[in-house]
N, C-alpha and C. Protein backbone atom coordinates (compact mmCIF):
# COMPACT_ATOMS: atom_id res chain seq x y z
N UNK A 1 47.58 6.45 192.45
CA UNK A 1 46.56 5.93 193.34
C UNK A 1 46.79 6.42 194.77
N UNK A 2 48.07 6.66 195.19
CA UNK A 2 48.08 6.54 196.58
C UNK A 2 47.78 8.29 196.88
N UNK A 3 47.51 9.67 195.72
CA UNK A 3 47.08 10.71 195.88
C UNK A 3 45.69 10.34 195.84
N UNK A 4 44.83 9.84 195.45
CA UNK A 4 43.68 9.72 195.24
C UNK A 4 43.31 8.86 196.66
N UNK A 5 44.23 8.35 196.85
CA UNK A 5 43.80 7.22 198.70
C UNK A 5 43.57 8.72 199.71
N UNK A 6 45.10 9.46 199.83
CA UNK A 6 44.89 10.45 200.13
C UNK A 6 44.06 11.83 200.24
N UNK A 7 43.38 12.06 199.47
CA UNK A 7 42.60 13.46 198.72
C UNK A 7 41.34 12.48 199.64
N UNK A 8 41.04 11.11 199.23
CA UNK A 8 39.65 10.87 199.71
C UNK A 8 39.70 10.63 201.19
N UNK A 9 40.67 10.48 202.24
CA UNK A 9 40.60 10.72 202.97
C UNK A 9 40.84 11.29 203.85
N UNK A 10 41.33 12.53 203.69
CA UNK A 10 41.16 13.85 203.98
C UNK A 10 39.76 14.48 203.75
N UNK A 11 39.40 14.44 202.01
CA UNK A 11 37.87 14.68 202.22
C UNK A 11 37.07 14.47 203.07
N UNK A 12 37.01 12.61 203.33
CA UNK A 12 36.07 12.23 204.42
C UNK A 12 35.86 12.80 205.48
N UNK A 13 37.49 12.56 205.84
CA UNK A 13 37.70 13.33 207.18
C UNK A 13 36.84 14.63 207.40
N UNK A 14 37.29 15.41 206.91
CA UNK A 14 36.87 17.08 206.88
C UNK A 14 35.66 17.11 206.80
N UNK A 15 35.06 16.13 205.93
CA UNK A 15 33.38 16.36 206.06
C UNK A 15 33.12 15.92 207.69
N UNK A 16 33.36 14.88 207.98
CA UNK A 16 32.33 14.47 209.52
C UNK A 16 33.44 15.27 210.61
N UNK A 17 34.27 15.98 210.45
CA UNK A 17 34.79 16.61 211.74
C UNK A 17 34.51 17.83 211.85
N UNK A 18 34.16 18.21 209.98
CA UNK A 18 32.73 19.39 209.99
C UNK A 18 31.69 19.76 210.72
N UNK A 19 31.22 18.49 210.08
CA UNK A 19 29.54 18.42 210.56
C UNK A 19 29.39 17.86 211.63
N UNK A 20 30.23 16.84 212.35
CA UNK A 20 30.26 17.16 213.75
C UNK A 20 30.36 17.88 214.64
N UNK A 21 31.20 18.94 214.10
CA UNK A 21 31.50 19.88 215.48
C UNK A 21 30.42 21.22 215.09
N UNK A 22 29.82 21.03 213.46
CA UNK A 22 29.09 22.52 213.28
C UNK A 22 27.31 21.67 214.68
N UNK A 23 27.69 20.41 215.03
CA UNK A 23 26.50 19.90 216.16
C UNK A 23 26.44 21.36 217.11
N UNK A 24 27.83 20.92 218.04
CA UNK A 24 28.08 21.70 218.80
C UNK A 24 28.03 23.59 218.44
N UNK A 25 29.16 24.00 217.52
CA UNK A 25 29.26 25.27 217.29
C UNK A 25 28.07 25.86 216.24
N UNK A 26 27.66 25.21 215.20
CA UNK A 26 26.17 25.76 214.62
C UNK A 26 26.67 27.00 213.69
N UNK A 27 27.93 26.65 213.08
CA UNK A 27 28.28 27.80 211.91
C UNK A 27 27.95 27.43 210.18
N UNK A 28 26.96 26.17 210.22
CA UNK A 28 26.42 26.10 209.30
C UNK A 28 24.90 26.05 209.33
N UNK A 29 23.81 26.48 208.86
CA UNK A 29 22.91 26.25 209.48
C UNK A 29 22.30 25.33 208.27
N UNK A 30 21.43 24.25 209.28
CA UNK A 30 21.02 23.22 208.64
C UNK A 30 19.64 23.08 208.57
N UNK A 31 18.88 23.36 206.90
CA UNK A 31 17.46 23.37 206.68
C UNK A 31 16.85 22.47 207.62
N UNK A 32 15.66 22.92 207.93
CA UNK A 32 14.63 22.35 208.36
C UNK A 32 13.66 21.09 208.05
N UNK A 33 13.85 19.92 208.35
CA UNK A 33 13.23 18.83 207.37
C UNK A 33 11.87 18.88 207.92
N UNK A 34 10.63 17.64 207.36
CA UNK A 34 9.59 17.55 207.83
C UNK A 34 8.86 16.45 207.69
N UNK A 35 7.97 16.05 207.82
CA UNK A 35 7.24 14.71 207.99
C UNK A 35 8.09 13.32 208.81
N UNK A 36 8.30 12.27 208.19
CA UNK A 36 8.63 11.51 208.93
C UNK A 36 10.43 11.88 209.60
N UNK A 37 11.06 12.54 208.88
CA UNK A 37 12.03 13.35 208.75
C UNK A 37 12.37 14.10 210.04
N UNK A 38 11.47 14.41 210.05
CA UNK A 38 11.37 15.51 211.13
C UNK A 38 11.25 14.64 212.24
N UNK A 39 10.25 13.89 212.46
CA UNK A 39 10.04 12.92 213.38
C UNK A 39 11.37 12.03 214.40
N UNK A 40 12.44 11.40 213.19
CA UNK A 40 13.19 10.54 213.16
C UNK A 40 14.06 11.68 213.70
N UNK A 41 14.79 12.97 213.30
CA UNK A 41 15.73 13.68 213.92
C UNK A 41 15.32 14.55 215.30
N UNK A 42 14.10 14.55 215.45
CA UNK A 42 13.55 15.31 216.75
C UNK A 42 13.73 13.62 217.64
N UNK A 43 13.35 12.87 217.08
CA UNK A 43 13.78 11.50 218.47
C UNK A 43 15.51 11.49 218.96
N UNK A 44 16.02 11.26 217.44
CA UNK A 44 17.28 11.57 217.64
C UNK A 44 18.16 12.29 218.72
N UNK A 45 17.53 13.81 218.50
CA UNK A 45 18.07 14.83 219.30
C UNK A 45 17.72 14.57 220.65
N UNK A 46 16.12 14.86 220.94
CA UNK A 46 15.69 14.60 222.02
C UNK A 46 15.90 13.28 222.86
N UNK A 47 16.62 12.28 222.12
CA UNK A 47 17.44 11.33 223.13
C UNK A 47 18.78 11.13 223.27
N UNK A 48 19.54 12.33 222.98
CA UNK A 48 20.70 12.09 223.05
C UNK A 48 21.30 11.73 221.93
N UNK A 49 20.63 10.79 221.57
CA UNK A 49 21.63 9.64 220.53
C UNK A 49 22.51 10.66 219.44
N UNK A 50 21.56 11.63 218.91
CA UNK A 50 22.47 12.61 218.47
C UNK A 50 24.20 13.03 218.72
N UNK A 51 23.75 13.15 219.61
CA UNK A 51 25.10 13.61 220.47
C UNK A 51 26.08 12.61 220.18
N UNK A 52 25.72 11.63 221.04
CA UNK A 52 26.69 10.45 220.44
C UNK A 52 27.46 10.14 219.46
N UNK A 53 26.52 10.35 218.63
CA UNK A 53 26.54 9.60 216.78
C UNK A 53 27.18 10.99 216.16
N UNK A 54 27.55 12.53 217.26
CA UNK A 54 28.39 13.53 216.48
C UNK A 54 29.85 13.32 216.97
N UNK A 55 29.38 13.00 218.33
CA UNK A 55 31.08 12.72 219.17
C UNK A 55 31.52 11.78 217.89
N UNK A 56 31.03 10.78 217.87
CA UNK A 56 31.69 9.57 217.05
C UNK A 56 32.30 10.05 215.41
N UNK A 57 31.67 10.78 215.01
CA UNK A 57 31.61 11.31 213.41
C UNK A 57 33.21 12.59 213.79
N UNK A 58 33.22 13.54 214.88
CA UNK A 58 34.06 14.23 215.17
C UNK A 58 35.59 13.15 215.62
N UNK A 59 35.18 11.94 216.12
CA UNK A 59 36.49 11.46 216.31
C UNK A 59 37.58 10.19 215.05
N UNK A 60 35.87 9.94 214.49
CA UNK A 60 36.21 9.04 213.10
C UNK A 60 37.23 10.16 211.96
N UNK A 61 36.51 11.33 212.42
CA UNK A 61 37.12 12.41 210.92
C UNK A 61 38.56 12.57 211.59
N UNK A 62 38.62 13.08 212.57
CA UNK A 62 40.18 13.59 213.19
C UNK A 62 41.28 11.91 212.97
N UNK A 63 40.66 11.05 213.14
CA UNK A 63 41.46 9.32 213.03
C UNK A 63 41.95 9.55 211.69
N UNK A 64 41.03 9.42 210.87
CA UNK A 64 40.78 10.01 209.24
C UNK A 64 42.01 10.95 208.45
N UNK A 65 41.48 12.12 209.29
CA UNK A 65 42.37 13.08 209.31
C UNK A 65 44.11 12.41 209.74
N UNK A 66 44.04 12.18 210.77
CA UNK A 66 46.03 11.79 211.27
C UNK A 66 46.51 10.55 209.98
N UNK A 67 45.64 10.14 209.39
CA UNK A 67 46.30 8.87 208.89
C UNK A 67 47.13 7.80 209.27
N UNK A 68 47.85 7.85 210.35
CA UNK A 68 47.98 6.91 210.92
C UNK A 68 46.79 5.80 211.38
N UNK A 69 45.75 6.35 212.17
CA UNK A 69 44.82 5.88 212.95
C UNK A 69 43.26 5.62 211.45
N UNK A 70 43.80 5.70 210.47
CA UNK A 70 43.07 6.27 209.70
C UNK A 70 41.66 4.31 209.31
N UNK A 71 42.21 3.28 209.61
CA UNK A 71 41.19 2.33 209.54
C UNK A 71 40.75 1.92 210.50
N UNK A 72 40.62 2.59 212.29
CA UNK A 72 40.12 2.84 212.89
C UNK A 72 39.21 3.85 212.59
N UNK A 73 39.66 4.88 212.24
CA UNK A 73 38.32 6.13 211.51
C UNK A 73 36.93 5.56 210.97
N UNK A 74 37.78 4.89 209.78
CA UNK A 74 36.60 3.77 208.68
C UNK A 74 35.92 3.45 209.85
N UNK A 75 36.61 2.52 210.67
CA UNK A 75 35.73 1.64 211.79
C UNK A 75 34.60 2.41 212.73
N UNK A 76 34.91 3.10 212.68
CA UNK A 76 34.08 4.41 213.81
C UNK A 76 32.80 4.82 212.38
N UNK A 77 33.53 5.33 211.52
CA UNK A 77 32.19 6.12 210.72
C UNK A 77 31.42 4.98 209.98
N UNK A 78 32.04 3.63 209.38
CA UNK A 78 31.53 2.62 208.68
C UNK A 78 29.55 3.09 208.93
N UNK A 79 29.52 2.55 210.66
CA UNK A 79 27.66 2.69 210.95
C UNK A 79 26.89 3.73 210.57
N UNK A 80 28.13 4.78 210.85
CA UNK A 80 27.24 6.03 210.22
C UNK A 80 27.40 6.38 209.08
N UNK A 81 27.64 6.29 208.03
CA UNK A 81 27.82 6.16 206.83
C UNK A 81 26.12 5.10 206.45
N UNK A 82 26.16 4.01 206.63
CA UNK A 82 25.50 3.19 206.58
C UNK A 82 24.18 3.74 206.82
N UNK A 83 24.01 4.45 208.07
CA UNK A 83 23.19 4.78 208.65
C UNK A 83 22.69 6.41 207.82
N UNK A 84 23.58 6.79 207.51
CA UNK A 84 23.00 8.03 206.20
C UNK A 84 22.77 7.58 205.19
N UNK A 85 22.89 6.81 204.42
CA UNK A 85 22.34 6.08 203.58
C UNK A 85 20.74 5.59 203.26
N UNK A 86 20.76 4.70 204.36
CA UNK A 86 19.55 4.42 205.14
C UNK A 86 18.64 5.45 205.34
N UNK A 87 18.94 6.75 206.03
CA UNK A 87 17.88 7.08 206.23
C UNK A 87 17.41 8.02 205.03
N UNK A 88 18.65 8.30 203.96
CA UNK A 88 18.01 9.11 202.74
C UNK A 88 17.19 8.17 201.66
N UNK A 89 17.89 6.96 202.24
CA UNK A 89 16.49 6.10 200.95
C UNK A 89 15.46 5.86 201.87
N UNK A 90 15.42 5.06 203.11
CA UNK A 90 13.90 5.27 203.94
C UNK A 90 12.95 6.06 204.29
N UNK A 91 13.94 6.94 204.88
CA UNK A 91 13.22 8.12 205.74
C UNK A 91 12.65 9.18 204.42
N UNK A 92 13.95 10.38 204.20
CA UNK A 92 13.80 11.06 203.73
C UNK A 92 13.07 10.67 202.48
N UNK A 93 13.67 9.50 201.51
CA UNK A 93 13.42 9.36 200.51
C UNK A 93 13.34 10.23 199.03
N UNK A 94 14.93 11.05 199.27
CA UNK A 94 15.22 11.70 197.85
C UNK A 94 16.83 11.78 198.02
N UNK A 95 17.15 12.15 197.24
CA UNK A 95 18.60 11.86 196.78
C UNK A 95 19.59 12.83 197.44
N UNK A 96 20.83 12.53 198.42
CA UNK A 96 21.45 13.54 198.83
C UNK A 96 22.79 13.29 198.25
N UNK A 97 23.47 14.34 196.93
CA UNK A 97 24.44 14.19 197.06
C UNK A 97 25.57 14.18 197.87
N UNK A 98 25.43 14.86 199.11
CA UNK A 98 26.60 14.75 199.95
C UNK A 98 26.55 13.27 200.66
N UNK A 99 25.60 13.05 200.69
CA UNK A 99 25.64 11.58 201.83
C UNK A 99 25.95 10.61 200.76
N UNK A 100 25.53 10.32 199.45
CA UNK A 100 26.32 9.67 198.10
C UNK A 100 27.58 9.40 198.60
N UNK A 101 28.10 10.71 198.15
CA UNK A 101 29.64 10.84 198.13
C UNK A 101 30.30 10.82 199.75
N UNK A 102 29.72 10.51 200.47
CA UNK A 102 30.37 10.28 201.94
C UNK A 102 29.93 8.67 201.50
N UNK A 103 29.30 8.19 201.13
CA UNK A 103 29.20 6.42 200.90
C UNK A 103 30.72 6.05 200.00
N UNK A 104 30.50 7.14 199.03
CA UNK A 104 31.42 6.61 198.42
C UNK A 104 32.37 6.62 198.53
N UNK A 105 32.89 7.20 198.68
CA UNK A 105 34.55 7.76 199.72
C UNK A 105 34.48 6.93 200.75
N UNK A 106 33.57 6.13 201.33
CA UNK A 106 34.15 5.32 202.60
C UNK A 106 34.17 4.07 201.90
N UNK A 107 33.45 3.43 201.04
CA UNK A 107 33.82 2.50 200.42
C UNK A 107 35.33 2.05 199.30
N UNK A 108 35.45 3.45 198.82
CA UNK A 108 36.67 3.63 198.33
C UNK A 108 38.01 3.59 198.98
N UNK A 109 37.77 4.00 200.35
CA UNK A 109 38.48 3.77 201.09
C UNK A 109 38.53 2.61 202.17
N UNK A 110 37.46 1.59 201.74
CA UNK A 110 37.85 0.68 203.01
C UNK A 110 38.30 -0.14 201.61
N UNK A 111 37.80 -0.21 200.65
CA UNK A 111 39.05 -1.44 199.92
C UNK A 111 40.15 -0.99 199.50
N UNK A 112 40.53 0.59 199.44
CA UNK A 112 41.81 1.06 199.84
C UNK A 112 42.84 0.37 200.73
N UNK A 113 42.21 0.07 202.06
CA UNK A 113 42.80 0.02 203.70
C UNK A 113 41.93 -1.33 203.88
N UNK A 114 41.73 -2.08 202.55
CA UNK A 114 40.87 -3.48 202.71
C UNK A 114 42.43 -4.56 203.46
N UNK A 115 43.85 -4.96 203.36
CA UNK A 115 44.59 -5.44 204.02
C UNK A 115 44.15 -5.07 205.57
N UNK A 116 43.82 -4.38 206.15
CA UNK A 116 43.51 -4.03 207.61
C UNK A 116 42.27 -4.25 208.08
N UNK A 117 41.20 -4.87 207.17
CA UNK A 117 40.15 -5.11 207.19
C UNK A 117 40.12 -7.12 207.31
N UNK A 118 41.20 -7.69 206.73
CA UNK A 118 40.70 -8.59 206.38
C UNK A 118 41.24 -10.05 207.12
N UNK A 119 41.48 -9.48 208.17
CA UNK A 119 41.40 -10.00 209.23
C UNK A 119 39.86 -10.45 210.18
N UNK A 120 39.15 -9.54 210.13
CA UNK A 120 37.67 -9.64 210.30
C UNK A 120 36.60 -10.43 209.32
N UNK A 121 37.19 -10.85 207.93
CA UNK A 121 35.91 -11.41 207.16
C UNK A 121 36.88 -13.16 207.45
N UNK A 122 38.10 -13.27 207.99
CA UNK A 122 38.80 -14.57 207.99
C UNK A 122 37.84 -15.81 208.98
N UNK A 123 37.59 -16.85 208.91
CA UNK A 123 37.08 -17.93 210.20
C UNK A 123 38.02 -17.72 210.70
N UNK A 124 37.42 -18.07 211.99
CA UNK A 124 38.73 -18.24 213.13
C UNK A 124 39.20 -19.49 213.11
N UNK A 125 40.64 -19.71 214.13
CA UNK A 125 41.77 -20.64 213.03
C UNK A 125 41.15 -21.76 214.39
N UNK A 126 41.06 -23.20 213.41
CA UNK A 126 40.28 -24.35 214.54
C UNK A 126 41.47 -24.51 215.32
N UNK A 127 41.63 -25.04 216.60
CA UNK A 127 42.83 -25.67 217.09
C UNK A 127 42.66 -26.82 217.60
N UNK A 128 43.53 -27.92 217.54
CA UNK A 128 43.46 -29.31 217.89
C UNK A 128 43.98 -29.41 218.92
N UNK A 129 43.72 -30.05 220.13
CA UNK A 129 44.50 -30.56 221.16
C UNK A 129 46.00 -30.67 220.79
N UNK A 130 46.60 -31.13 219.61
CA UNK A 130 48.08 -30.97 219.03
C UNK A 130 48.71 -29.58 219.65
N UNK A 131 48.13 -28.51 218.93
CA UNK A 131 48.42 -27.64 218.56
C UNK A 131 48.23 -26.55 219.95
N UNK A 132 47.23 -26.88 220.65
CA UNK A 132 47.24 -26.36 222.53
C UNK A 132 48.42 -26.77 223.09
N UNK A 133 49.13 -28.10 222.89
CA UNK A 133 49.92 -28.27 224.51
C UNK A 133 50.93 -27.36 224.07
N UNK A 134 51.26 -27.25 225.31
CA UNK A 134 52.45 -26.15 225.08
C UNK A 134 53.49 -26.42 225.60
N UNK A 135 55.04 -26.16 224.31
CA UNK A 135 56.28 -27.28 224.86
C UNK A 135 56.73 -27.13 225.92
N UNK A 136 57.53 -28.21 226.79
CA UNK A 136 58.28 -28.37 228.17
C UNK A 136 59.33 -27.86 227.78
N UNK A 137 59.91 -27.37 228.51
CA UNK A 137 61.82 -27.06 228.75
C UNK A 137 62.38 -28.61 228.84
N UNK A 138 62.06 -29.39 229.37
CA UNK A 138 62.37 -30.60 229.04
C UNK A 138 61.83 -31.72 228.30
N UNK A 139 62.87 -32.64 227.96
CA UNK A 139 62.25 -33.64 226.88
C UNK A 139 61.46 -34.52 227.71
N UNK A 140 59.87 -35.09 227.23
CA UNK A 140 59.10 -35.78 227.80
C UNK A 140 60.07 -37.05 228.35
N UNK A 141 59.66 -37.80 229.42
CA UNK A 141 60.49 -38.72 229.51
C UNK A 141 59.65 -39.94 228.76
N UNK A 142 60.67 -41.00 228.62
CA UNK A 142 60.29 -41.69 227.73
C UNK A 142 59.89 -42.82 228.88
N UNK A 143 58.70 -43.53 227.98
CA UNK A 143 58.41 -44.48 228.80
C UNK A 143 58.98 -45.81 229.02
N UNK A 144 58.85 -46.41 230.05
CA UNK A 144 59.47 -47.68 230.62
C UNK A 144 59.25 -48.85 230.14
N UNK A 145 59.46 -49.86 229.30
CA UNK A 145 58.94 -50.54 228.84
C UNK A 145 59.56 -52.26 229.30
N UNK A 146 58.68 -53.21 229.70
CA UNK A 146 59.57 -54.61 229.75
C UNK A 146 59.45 -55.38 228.08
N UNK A 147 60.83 -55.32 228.05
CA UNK A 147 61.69 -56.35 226.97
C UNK A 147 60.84 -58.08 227.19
């Protein structure tokens, strides 16, 4: 298991530090979509947000990539992942195997690296006035009482 934790995230990695940086450098060239498609990635671009959402995909893959930093990565690509998903069943509306298998590989890998996750699905812990004061260096004094 722990080659298969590995292999998939390296994959991940390599895909969005790919296709992030082919934003910038353009050594893959990427078909032309159209109709609403077209619409949704010309807003994209033309507001920036693009940009953004490649910086983010280029720094999730390299996190990815070091393994150390690697459920911070998850944390960074989780939206966009989500967000490719989304737009191949809304928008586009046909089947992309690569964006599949970038779902799936991040899901595989967040219940992989689910211990580092699960801190976030916990309630937060109640606290009682008990459990606030905070002890003295000295013992309370005791009170005075008439016999």
């Amino acid at each position: 298991m722990k080659h298969t934790i590995t292999a998939a995230r390296i994959l991940l990695g390599a895909v969005f530090l790919t296709f992030g940086l082919n934003y910038f450098l353009k050594f893959i060239p990427i078909p032309p979509s159209d109709g609403l498609a077209a619409q949704f990635m010309g807003a994209l671009f033309l507001s920036q947000f693009l940009l953004i959402v490649k910086l983010l995909e280029i720094a999730g893959g390299a996190l990815l990539l070091s393994k150390r930093f690697a459920p911070l990565g998850l944390t960074l690509l989780g939206p966009i992942i989500v967000s490719i998903s989304l737009y191949d069943l809304l928008i586009a509306k046909a089947f992309n195997p690569a964006g599949t298998l970038v779902a799936v590989l991040g899901v595989f890998l967040l219940v992989a690296y689910r211990r580092n996750f699960v801190g976030l699905l916990q309630a937060p812990e109640t606290r009682t006035p008990e459990k606030d004061k905070t002890p003295s260096l000295s013992p309370a004094p005791t009170p005075i009482t008439d016999n």
